[in-house]
Structure formats: structure tokens, C-alpha cells
N, C-alpha and C. Protein backbone atom coordinates (compact mmCIF):
# COMPACT_ATOMS: atom_id res chain seq x y z
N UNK A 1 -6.68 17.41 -40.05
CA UNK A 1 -7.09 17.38 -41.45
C UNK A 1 -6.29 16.35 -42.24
N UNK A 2 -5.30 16.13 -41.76
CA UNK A 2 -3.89 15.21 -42.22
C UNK A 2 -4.59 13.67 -42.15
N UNK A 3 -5.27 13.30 -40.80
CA UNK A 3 -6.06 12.56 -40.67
C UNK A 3 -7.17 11.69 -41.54
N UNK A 4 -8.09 12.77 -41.58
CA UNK A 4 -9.33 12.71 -42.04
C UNK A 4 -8.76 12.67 -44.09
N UNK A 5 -7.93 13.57 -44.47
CA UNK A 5 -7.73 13.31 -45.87
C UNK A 5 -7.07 11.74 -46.22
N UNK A 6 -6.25 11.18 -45.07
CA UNK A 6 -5.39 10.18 -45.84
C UNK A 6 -6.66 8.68 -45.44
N UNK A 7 -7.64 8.98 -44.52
CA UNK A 7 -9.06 8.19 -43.84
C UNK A 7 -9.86 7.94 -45.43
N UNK A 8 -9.96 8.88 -45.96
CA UNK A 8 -10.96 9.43 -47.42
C UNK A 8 -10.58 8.42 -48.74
N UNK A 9 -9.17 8.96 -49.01
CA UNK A 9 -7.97 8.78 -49.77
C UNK A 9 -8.09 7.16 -49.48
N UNK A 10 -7.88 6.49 -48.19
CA UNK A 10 -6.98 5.47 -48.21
C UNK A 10 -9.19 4.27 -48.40
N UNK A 11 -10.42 5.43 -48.28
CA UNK A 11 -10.99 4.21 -47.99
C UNK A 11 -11.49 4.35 -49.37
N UNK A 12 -11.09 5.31 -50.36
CA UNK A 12 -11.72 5.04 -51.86
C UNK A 12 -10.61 4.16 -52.71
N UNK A 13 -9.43 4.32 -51.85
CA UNK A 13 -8.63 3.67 -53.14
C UNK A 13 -8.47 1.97 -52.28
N UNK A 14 -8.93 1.81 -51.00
CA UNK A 14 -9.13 -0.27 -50.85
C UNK A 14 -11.05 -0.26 -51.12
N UNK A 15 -11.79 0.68 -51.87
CA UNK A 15 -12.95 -0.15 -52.24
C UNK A 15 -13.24 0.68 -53.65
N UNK A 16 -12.92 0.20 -54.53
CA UNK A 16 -12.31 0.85 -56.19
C UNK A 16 -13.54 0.63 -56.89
N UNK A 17 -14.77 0.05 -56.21
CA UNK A 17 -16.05 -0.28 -56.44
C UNK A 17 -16.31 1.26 -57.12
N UNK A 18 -15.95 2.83 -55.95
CA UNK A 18 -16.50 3.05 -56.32
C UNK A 18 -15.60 4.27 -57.49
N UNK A 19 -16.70 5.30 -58.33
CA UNK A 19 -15.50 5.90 -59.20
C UNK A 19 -14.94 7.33 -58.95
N UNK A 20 -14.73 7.27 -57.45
CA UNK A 20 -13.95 8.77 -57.16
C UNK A 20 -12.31 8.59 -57.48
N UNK A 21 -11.77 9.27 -57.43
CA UNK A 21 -10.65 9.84 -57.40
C UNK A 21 -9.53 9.94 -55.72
N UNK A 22 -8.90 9.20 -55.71
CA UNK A 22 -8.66 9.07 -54.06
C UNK A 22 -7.53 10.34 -54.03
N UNK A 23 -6.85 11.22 -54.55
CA UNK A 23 -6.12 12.28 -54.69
C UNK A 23 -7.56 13.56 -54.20
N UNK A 24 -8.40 13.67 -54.85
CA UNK A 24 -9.62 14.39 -54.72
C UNK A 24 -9.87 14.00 -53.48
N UNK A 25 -10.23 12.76 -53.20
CA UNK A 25 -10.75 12.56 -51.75
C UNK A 25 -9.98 12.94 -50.40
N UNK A 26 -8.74 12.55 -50.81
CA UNK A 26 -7.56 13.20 -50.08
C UNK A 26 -7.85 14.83 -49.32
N UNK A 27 -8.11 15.68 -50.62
CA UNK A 27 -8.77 17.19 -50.51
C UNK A 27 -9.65 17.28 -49.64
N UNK A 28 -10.99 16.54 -49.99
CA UNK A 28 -11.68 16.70 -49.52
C UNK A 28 -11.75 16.73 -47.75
N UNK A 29 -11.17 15.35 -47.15
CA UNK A 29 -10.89 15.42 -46.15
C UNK A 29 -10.02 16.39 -45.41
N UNK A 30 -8.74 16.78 -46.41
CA UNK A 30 -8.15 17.69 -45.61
C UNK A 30 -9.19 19.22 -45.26
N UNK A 31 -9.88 19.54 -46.68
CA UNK A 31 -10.43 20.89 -46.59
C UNK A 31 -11.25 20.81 -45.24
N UNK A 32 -11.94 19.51 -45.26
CA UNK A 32 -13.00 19.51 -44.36
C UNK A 32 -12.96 20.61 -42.49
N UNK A 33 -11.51 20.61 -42.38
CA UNK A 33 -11.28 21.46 -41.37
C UNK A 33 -10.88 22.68 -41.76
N UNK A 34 -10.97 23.48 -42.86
CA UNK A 34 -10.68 24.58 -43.63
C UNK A 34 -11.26 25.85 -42.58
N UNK A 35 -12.05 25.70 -42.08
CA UNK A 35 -13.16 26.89 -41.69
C UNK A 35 -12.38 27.19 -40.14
N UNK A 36 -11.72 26.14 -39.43
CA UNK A 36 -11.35 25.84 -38.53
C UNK A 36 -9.57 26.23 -38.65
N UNK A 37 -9.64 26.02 -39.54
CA UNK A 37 -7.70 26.16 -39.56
C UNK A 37 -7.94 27.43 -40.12
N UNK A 38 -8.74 28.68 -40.55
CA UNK A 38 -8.82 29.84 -41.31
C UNK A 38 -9.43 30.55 -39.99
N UNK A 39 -9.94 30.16 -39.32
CA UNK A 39 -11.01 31.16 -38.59
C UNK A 39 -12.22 31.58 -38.96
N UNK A 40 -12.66 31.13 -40.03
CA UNK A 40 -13.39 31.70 -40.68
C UNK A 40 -14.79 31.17 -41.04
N UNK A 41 -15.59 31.62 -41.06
CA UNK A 41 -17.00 30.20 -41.83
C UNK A 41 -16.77 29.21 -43.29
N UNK A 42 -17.33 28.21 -43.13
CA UNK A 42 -16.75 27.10 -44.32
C UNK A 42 -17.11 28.02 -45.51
N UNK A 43 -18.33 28.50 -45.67
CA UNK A 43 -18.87 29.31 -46.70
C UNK A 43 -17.67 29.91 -47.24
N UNK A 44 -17.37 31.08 -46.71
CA UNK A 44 -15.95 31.96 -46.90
C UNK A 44 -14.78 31.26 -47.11
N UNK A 45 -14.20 30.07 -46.55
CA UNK A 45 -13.23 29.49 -46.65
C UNK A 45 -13.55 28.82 -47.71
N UNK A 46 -14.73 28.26 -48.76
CA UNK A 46 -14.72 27.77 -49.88
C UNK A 46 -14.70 28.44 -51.04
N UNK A 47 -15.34 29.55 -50.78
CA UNK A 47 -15.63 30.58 -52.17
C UNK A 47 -14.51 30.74 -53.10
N UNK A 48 -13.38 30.55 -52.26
CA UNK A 48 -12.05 30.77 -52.98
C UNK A 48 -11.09 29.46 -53.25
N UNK A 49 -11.93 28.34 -53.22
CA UNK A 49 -11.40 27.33 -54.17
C UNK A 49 -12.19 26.69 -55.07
N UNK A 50 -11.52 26.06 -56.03
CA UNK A 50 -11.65 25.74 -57.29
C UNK A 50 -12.23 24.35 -57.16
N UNK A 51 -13.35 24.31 -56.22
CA UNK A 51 -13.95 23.30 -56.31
C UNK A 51 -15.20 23.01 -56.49
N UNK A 52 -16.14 22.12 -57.67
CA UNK A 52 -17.99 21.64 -58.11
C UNK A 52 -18.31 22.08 -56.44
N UNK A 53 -19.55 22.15 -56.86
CA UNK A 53 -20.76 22.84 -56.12
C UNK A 53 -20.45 21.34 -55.00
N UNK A 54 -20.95 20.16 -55.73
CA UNK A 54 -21.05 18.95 -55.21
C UNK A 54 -20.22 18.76 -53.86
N UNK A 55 -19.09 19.07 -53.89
CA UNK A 55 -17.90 19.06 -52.74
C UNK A 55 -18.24 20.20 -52.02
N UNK A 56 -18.28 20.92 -52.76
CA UNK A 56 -19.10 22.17 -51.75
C UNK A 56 -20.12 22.08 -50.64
N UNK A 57 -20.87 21.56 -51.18
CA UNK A 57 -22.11 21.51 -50.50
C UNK A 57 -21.48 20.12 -49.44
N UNK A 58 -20.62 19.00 -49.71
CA UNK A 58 -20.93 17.91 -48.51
C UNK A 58 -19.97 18.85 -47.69
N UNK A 59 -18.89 19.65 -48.00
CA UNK A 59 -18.14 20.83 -46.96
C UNK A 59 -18.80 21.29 -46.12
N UNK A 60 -20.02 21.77 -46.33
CA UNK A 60 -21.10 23.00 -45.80
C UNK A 60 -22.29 21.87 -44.96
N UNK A 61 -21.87 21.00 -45.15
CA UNK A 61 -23.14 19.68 -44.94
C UNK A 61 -24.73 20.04 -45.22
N UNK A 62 -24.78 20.42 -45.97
CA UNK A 62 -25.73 21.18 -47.02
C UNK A 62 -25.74 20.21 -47.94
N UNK A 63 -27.68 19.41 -48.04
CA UNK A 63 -28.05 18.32 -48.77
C UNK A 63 -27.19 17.52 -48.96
N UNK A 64 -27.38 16.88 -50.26
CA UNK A 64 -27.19 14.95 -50.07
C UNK A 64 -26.13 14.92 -51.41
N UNK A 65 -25.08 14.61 -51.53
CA UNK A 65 -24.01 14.84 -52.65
C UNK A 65 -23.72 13.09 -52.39
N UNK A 66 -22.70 12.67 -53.49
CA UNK A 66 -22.21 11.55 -53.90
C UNK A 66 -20.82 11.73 -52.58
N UNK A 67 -20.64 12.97 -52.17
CA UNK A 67 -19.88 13.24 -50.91
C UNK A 67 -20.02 13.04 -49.38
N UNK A 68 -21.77 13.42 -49.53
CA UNK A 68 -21.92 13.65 -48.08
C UNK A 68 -21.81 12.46 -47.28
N UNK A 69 -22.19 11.49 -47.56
CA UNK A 69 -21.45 9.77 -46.57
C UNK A 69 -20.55 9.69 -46.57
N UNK A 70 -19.55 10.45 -46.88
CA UNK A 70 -18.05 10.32 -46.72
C UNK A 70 -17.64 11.45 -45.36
N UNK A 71 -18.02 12.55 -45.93
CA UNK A 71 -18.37 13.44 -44.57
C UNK A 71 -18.55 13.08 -43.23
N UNK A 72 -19.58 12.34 -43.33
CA UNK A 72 -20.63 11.44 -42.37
C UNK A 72 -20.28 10.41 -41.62
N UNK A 73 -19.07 9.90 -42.55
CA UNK A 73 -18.53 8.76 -41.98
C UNK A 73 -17.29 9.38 -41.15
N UNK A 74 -16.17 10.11 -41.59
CA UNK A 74 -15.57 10.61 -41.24
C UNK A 74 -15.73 11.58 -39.77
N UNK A 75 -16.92 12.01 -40.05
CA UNK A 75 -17.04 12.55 -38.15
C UNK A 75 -17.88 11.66 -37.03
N UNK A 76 -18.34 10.50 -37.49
CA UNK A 76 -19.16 9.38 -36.62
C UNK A 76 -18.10 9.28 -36.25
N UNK A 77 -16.74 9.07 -36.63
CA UNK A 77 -15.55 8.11 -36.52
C UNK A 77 -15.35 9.02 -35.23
N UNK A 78 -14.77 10.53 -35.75
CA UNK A 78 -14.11 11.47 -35.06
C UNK A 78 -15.29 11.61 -33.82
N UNK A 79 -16.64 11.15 -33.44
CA UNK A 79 -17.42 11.82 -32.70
C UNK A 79 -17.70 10.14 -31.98
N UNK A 80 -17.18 8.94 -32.17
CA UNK A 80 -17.53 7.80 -31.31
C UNK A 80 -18.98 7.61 -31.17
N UNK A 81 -19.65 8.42 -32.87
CA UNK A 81 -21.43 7.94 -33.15
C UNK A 81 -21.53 6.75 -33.57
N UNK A 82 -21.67 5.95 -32.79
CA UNK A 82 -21.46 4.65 -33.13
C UNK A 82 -22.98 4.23 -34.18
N UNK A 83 -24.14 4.90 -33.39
CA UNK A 83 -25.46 4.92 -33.94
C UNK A 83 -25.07 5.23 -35.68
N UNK A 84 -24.59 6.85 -35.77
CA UNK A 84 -24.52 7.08 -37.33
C UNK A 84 -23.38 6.33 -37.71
N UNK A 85 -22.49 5.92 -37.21
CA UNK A 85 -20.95 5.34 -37.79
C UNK A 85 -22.06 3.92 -38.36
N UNK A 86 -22.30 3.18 -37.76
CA UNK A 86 -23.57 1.89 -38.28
C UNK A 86 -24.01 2.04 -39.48
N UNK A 87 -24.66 3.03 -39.31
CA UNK A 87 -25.60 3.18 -40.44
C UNK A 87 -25.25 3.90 -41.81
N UNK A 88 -23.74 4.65 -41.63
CA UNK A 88 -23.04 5.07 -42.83
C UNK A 88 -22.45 3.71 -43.53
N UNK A 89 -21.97 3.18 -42.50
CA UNK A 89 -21.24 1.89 -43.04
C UNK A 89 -21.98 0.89 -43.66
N UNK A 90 -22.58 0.28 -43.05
CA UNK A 90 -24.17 -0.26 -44.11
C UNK A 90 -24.68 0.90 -45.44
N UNK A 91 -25.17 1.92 -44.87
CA UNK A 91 -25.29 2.57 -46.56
C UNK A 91 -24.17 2.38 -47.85
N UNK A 92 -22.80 2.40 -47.15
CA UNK A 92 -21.98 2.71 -48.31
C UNK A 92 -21.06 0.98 -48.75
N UNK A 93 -22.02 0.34 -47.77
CA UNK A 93 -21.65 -1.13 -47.76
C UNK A 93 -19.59 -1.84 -47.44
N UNK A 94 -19.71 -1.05 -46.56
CA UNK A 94 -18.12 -1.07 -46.15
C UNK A 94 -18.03 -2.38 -44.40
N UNK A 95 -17.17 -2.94 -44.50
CA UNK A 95 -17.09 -3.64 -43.35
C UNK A 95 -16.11 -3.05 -42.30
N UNK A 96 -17.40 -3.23 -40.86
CA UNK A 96 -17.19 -2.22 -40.13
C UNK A 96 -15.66 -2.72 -39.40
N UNK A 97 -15.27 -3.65 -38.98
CA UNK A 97 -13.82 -3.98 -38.76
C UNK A 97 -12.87 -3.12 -39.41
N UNK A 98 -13.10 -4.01 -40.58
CA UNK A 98 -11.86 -3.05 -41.98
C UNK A 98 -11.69 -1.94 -41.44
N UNK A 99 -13.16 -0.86 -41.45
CA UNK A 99 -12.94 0.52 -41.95
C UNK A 99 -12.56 1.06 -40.55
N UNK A 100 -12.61 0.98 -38.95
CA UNK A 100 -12.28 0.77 -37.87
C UNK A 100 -10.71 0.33 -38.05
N UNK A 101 -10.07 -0.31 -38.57
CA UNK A 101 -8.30 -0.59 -39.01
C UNK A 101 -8.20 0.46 -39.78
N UNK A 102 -8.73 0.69 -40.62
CA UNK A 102 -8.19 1.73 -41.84
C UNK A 102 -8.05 3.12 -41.33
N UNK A 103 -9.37 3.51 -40.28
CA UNK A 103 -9.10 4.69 -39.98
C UNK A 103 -7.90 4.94 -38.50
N UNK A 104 -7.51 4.00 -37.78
CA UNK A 104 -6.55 4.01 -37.19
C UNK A 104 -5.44 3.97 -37.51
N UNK A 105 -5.12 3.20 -38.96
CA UNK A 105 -4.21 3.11 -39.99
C UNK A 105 -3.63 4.64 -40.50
N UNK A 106 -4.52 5.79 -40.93
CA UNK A 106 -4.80 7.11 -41.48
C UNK A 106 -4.00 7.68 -40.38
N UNK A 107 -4.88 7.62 -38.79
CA UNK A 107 -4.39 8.69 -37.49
C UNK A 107 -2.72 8.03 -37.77
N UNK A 108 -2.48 6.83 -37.91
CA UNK A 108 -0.88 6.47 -37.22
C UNK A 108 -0.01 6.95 -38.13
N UNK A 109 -0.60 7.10 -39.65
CA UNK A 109 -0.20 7.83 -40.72
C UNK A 109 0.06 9.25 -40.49
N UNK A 110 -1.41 10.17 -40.14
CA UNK A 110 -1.21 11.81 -40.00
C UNK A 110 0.22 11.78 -38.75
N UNK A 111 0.18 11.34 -37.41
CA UNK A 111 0.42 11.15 -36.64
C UNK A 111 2.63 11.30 -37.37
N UNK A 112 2.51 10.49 -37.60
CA UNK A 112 3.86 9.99 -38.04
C UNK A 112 4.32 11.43 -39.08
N UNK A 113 3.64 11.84 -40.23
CA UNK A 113 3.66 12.90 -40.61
C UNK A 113 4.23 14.28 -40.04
N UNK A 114 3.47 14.41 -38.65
CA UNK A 114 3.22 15.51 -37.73
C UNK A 114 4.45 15.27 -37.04
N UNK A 115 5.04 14.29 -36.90
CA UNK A 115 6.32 13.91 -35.55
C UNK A 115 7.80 14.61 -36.59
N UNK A 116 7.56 13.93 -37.87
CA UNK A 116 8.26 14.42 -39.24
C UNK A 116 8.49 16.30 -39.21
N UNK A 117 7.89 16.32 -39.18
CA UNK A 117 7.48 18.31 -39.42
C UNK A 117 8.18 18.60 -37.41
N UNK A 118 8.20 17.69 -37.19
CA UNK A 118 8.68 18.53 -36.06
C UNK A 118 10.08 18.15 -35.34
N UNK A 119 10.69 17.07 -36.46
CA UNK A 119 12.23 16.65 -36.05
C UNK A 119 12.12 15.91 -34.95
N UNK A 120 11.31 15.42 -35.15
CA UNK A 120 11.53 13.79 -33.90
C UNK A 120 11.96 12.35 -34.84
């Protein structure tokens, strides 16, 4: 989740085009494994935060939010869909190199984080 939030975070705040919030996006990515780190269904694991329907729903991957290509992009990455990774990246007009550095950039980030928390 460490991953995927600083992936979110780090690709709204190098394309400022657009007008999210890269602290929010941060969230978003981390929650995104919420259901998974709880045990629980995303449904249940959201009800009890303080977050718009909008984030909700790209959580639940339930319809089409100003979120859900971020979602989308984020597990093509994690799933080596190269087919949907293409075609998110063209929708949201991002260059596929860059965002391929950036998200290896994020893992070496969570990565380094995780070594931290464990006294290496």
C-alpha cells in the first residue's frame, strides 16, 4: 500500500495539469489495499472513513470517478497489463517511459521505508 500511495502521490504532483491533491492521492493508494490488510470486504473497510462517495466508489471499482484511471493504472502496473497499462496511459495522457521510472521510483521508495521499520 506504501507502494501504490507514494505511485499516486508522486504521479499527481510531476503532472500538476491536473487539480487533485497529491496528500489525498497518497490515501487513496494506500487505502486501496484496506480490504486486504483488514480482512474484510472494501465495502466494510470504507464505511468507516471519512471519505466522498467519489473515492469510494474508484475503492470498490464501482463506475467511472475522476479516480477510477488512477486505480486502473495502478494495478495494470501491479498486474504486467500491458494491454490496459496502454490504454490508461494514453487516456490520462502520461508518457509511458516516465510513468514506468516513476513507478519503480515509488517501489524503491516503499521498499526503503519497509527496510527503515525493520532496523536494517
Amino acid at each position: 500500500s506504501l507502494w501504490r500511495g507514494k505511485f499516486l502521490e508522486r504521479t499527481v504532483t510531476d503532472h500538476d495539469y491536473w487539480d487533485f491533491k497529491s496528500d489525498e492521492m497518497f490515501l487513496l493508494g494506500m487505502f486501496s489495499l484496506l480490504d486486504a490488510i483488514l480482512g474484510i470486504p472494501m465495502a466494510d473497510a470504507l464505511a468507516f472513513l471519512p471519505l466522498d462517495e467519489r473515492r469510494k466508489k474508484a475503492l470498490r471499482g464501482e463506475g467511472t470517478t475522476e479516480y477510477a484511471p488512477f486505480v486502473s493504472l495502478m494495478l495494470a502496473f501491479e498486474e504486467r497489463d500491458e494491454t490496459n497499462l496502454e490504454k490508461t496511459l494514453r487516456e490520462l495522457n502520461l508518457e509511458p517511459e516516465a510513468m514506468r521510472r516513476l513507478h519503480c521510483e515509488a517501489g524503491a521508495w516503499a521498499s526503503s521505508i519497509l527496510e527503515i521499520g525493520q532496523g536494517a
